[in-house]
C-alpha atoms as a PDB file:
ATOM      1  CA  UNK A   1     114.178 134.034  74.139  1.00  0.00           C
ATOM      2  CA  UNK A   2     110.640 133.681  75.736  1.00  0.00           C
ATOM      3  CA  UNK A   3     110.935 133.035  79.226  1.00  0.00           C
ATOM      4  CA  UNK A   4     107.868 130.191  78.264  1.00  0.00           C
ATOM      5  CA  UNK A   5     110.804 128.700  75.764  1.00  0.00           C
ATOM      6  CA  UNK A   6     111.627 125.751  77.087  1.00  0.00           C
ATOM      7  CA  UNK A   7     114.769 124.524  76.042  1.00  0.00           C
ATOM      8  CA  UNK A   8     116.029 120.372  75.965  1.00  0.00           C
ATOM      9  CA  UNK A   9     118.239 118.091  74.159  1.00  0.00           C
ATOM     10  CA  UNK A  10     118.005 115.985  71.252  1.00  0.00           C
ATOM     11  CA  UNK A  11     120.701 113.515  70.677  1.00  0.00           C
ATOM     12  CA  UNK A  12     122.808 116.244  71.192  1.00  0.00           C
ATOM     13  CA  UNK A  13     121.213 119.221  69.459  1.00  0.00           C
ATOM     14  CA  UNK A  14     119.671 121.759  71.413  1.00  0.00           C
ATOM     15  CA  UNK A  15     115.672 122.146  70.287  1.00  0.00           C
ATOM     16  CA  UNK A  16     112.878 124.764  71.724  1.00  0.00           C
ATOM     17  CA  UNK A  17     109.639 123.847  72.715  1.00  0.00           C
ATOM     18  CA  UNK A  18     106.899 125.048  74.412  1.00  0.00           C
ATOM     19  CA  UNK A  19     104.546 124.532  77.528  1.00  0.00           C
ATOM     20  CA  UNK A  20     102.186 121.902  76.621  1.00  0.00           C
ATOM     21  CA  UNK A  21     103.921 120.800  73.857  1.00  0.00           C
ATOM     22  CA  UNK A  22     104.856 117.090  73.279  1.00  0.00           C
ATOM     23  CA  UNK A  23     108.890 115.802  72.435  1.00  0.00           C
ATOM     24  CA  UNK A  24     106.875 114.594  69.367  1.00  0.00           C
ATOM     25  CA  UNK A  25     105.794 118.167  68.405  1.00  0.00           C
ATOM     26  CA  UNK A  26     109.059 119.894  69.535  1.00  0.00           C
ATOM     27  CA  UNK A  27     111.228 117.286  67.643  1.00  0.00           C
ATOM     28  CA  UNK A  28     108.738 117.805  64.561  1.00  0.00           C
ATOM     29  CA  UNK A  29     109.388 121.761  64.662  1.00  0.00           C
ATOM     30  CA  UNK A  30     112.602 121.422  65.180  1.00  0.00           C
ATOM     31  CA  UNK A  31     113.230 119.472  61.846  1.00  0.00           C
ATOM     32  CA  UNK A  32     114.141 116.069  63.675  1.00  0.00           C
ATOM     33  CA  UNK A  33     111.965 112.663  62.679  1.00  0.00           C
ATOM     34  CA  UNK A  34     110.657 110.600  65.033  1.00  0.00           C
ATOM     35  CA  UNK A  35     109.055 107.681  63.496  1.00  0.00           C
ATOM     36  CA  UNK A  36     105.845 107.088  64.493  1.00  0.00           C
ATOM     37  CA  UNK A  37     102.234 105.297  63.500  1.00  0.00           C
ATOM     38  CA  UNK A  38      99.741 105.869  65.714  1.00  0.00           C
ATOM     39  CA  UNK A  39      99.937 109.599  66.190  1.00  0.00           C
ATOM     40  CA  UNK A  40      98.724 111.428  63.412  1.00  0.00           C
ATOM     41  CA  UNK A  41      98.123 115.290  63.250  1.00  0.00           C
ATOM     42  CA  UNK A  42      95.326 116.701  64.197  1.00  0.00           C
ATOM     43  CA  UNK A  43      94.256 113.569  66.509  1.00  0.00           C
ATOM     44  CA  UNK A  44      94.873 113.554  69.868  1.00  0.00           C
ATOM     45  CA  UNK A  45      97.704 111.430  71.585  1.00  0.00           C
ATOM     46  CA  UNK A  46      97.045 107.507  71.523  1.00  0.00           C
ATOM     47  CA  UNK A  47     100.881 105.757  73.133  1.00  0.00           C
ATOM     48  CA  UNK A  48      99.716 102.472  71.771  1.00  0.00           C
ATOM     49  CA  UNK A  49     101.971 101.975  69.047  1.00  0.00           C
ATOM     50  CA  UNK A  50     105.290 102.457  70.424  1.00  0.00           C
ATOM     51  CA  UNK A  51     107.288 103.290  67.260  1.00  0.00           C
ATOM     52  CA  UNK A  52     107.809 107.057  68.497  1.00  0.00           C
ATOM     53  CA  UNK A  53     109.556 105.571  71.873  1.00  0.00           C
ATOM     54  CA  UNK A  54     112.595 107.161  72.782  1.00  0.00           C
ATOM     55  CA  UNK A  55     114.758 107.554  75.975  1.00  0.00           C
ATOM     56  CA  UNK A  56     114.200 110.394  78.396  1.00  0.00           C
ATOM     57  CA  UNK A  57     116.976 111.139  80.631  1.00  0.00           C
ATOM     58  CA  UNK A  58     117.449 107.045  80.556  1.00  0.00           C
ATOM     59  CA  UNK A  59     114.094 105.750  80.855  1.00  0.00           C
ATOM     60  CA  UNK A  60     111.885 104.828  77.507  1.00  0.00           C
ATOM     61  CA  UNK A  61     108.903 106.802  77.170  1.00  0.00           C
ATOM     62  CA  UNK A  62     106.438 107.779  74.114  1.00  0.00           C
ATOM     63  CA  UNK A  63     107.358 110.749  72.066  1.00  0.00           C
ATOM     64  CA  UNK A  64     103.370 111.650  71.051  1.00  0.00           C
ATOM     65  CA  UNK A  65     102.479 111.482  74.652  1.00  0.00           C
ATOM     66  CA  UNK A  66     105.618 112.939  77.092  1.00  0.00           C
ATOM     67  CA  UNK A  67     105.862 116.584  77.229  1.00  0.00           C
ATOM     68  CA  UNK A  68     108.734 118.798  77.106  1.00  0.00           C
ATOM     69  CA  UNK A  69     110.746 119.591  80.294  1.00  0.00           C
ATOM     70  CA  UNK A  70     113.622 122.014  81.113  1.00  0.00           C
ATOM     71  CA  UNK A  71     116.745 120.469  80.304  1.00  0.00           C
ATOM     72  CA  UNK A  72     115.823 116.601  79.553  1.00  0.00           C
ATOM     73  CA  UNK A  73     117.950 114.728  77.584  1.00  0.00           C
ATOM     74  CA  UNK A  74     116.454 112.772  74.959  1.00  0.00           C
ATOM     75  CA  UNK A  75     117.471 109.799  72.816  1.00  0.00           C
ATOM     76  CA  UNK A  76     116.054 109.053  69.361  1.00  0.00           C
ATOM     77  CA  UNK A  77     118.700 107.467  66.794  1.00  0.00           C
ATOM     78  CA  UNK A  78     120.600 105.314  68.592  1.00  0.00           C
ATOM     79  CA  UNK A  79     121.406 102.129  68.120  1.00  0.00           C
ATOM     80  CA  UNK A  80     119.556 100.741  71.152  1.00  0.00           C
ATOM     81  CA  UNK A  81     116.398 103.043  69.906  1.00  0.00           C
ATOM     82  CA  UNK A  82     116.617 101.544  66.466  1.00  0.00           C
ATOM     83  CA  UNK A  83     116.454  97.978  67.232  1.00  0.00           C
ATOM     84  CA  UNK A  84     113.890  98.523  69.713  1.00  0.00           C
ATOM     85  CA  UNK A  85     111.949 100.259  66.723  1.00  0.00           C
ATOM     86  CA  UNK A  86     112.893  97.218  64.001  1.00  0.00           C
ATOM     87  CA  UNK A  87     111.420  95.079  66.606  1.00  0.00           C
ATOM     88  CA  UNK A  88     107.916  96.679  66.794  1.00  0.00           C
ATOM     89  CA  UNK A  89     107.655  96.769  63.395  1.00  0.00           C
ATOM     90  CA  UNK A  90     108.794  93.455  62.674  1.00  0.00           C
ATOM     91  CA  UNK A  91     106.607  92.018  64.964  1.00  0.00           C
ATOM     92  CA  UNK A  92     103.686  94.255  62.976  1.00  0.00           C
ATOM     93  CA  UNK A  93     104.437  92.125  59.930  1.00  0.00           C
ATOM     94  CA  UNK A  94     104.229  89.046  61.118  1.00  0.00           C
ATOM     95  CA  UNK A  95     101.451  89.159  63.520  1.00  0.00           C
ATOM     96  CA  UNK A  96      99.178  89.981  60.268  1.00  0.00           C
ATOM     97  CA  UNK A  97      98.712  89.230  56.675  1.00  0.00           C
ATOM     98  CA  UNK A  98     100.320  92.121  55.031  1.00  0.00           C
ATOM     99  CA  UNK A  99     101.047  91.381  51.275  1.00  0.00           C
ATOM    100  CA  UNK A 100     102.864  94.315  50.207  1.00  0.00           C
ATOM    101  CA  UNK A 101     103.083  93.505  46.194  1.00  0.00           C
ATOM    102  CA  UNK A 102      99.246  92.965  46.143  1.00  0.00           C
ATOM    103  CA  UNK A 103      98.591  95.817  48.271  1.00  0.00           C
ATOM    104  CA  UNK A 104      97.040  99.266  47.135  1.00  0.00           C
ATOM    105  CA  UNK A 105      98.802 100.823  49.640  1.00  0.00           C
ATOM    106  CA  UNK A 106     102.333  99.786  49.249  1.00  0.00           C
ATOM    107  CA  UNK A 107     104.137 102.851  48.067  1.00  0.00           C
ATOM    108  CA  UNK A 108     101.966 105.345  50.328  1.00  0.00           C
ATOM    109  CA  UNK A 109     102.088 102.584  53.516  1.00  0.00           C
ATOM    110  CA  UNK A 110     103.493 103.994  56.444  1.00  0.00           C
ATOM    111  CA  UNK A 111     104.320 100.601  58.252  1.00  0.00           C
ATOM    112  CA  UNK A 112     105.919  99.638  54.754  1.00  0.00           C
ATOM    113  CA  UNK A 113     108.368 102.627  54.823  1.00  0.00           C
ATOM    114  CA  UNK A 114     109.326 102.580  58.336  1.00  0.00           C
ATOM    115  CA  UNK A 115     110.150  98.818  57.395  1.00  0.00           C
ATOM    116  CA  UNK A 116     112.895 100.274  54.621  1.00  0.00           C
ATOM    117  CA  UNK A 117     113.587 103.255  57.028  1.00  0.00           C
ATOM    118  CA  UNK A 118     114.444 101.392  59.138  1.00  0.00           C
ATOM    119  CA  UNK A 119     116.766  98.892  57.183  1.00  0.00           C
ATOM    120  CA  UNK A 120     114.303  95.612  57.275  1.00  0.00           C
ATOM    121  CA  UNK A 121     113.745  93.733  53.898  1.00  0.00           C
ATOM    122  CA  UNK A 122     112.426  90.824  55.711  1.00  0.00           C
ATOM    123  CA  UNK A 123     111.148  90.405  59.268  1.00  0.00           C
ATOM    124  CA  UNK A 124     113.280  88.222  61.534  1.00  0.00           C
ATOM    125  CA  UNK A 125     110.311  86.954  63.494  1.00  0.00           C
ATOM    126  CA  UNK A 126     107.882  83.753  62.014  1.00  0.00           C
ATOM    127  CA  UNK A 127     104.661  84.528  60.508  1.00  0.00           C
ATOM    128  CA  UNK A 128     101.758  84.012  61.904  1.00  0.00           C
ATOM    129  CA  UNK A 129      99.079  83.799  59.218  1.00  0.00           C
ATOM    130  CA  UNK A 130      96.405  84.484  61.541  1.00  0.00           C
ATOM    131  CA  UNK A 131      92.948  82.601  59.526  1.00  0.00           C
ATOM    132  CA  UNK A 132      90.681  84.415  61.499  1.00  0.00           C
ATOM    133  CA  UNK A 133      90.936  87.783  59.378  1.00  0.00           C
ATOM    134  CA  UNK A 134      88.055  89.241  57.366  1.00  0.00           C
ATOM    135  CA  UNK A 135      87.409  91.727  54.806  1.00  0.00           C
ATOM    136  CA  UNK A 136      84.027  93.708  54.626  1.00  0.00           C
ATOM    137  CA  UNK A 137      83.361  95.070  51.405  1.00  0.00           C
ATOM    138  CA  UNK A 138      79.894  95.655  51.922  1.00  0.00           C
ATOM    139  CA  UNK A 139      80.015  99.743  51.644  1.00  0.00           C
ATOM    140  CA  UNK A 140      79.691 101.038  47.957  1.00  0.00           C
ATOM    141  CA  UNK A 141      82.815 102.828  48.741  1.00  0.00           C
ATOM    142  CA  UNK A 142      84.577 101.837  51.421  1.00  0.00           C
ATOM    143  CA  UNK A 143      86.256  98.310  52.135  1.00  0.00           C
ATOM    144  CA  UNK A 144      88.020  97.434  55.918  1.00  0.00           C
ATOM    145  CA  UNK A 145      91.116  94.688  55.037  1.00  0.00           C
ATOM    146  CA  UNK A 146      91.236  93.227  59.158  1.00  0.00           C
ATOM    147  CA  UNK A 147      94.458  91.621  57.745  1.00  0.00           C
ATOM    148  CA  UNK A 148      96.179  94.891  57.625  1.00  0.00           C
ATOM    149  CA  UNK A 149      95.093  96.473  60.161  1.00  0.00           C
ATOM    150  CA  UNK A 150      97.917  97.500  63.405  1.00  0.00           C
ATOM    151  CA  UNK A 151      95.580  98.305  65.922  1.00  0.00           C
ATOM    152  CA  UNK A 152      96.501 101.684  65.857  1.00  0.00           C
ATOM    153  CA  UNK A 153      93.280 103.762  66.413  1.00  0.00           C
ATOM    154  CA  UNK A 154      93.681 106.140  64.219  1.00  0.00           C
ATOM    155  CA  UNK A 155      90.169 105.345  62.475  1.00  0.00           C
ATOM    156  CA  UNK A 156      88.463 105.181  65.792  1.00  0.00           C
ATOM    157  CA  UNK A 157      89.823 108.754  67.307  1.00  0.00           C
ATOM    158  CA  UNK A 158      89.226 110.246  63.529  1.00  0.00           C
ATOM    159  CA  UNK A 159      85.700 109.226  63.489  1.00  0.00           C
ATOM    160  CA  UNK A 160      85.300 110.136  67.084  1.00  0.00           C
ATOM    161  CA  UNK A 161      86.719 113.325  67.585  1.00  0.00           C
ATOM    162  CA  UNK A 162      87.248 114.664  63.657  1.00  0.00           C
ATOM    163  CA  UNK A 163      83.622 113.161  62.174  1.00  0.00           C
ATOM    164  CA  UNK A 164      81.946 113.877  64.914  1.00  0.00           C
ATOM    165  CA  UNK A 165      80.388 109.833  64.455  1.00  0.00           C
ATOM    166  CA  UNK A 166      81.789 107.334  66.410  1.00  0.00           C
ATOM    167  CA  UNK A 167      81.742 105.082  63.338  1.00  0.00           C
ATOM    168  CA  UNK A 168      84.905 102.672  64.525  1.00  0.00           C
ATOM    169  CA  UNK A 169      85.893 100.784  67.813  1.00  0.00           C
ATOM    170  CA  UNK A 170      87.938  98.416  69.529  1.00  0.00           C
ATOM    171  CA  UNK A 171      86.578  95.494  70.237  1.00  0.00           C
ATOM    172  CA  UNK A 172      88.048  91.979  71.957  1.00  0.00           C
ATOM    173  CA  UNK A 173      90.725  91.815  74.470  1.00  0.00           C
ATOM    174  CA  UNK A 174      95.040  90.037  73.456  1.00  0.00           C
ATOM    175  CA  UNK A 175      94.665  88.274  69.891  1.00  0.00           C
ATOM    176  CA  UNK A 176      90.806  88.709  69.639  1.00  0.00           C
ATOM    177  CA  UNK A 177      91.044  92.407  69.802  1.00  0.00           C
ATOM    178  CA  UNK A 178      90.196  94.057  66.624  1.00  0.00           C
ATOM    179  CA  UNK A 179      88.035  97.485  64.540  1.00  0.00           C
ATOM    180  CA  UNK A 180      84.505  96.666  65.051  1.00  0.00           C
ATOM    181  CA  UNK A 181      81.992  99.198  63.176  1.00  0.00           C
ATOM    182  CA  UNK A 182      78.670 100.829  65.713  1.00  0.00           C
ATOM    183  CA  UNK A 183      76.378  98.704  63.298  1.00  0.00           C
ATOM    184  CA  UNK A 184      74.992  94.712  63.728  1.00  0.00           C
ATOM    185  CA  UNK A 185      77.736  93.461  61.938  1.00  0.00           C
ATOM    186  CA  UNK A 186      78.581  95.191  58.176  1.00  0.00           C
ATOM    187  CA  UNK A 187      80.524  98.594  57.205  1.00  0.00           C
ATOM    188  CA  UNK A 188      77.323  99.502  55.233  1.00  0.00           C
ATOM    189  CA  UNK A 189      74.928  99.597  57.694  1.00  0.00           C
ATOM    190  CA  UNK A 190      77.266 103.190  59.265  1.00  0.00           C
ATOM    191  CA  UNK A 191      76.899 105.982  58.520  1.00  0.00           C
ATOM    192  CA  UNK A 192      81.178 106.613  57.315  1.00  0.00           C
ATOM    193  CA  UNK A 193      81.335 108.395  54.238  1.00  0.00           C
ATOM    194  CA  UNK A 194      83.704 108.044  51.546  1.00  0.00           C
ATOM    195  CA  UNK A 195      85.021 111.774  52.417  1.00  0.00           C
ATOM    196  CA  UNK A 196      85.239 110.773  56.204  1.00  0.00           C
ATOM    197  CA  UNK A 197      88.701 111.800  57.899  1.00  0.00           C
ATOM    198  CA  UNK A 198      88.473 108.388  59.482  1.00  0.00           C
ATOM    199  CA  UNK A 199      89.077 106.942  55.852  1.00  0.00           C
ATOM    200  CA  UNK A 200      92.311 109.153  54.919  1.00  0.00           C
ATOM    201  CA  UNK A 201      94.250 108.768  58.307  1.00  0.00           C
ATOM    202  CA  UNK A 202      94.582 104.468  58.441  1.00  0.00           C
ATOM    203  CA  UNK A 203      98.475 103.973  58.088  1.00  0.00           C
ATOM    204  CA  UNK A 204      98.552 100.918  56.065  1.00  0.00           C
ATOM    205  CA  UNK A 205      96.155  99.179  53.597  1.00  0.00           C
ATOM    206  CA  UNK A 206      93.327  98.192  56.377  1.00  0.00           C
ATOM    207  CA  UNK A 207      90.740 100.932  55.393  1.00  0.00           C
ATOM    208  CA  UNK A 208      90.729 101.671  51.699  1.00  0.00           C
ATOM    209  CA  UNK A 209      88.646 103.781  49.160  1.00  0.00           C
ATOM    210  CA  UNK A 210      86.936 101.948  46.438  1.00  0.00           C
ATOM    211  CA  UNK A 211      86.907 102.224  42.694  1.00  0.00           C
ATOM    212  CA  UNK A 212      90.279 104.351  42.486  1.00  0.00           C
ATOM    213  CA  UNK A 213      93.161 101.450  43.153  1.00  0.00           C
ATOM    214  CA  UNK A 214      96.496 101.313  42.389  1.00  0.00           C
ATOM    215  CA  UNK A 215      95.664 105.241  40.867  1.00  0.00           C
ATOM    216  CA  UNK A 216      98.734 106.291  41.297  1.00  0.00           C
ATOM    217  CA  UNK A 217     101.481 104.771  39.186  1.00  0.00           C
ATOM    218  CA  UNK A 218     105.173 103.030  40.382  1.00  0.00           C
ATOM    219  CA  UNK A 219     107.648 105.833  40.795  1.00  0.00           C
ATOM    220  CA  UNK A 220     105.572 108.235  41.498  1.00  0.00           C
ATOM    221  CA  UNK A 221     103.928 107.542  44.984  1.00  0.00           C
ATOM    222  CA  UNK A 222     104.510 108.973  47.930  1.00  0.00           C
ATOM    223  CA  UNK A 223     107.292 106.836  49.479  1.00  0.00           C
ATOM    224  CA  UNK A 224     109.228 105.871  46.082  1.00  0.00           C
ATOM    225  CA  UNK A 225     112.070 108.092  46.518  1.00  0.00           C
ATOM    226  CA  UNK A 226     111.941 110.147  49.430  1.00  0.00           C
ATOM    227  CA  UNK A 227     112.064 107.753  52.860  1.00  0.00           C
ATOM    228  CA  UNK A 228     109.011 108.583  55.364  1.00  0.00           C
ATOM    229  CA  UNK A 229     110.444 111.368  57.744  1.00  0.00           C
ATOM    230  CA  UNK A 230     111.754 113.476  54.764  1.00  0.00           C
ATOM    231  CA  UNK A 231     109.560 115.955  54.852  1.00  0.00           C
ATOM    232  CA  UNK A 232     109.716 116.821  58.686  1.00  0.00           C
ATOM    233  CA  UNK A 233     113.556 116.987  58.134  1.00  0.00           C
ATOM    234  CA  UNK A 234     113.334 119.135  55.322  1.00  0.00           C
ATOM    235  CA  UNK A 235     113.056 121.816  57.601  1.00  0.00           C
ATOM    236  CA  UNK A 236     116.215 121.968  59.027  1.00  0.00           C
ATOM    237  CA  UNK A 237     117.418 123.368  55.806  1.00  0.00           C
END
């Protein structure tokens, strides 16, 4: 064993990381799931979302953003975890307009299948129907849905530190905050491309390529009969 090994627990099981390396990116090595929405490969750590929280030596902290540490204890699937998680996402659902049988993303959705992950068929929590929620189709390939969008920034730090553009913000503070584009007011007067990074990475059904919907049949998207985590635990075998 490297003496730079650093080795911790995982409900339970024993897992290696490294110096520098997230619980996130240990856990994800290491074969174990932790759901998550914001973080996203390849982008730099965000903490906003608050799916990935789990319980360090009996305090809640955020997977993507706490580093490994010599002997922790962490807690990811327990009960206590779980709810907190069903919460969050519930709470996702309603505070937007997501429409999952009219949606082009539902099958491929990550908020959708941490919703059945997670054992919710209907969130507990009211709807809010917020009326305030635009869409801008104005790009010739490119469409932003503001009713699906979870505020998780994936769009702004792929643009940012992936596209090298800056294309996507946050703008507004509590309920008024929302993705604003760098341009007066309409997605087509950016410069995003259809074969941006900051198009691929958006979670749900907020930022969407035109002219190939609902491409991919029933049954054979991504979701349909594998649950979202799969292929991270795949590796333990």
């Amino acid at each position: 064993m490297s003496e730079n090994t650093i080795t911790f627990e995982i409900d339970g099981v024993e897992v290696q990381g490294a110096p520098g390396q997230t619980i996130m990116q240990a856990a994800d090595a290491a074969g174990i799931y932790i759901p998550r929405l914001c973080a996203f490969e390849g982008l730099p750590p965000h903490g906003s979302c608050r799916i990935c929280t789990v319980k360090v030596n009996g305090r809640f902290q955020s997977s993507c953003t706490q580093p490994v540490a010599e002997g922790i204890i962490v807690e990811n699937d327990t009960e206590e975890i779980l709810e907190f998680r069903r919460n969050l996402v519930d709470m996702l659902f309603v505070e937007g307009n997501h429409f999952c049988m009219f949606c082009e993303k539902s099958g491929n959705c990550e908020l959708q299948a941490l919703a059945y992950r997670l054992g919710i068929t209907a969130p507990k929590y009211p709807f809010m129907f917020p009326a305030n929620r635009t869409v801008d189709a104005s790009h010739k390939d490119i469409f932003i849905d503001h009713n699906r969008c979870i505020l998780c920034a994936r769009c702004i730090r792929a643009s940012r530190d992936l596209d090298g553009k800056n294309v996507f913000q946050f703008v507004g503070r509590g309920p008024e905050k929302h993705i604003a584009v760098n341009a007066r007011a309409r997605l087509v007067d950016t410069e995003v491309d259809v074969t941006d990074k900051a198009v691929e990475v958006c979670p749900v059904g907020a930022i969407l390529r035109k002219h190939v919907g609902y491409a991919i049949p029933v049954g054979k998207r991504k979701y349909d009969h594998a649950p979202i985590g799969s292929d991270i635990e795949a590796q333990k075998h």
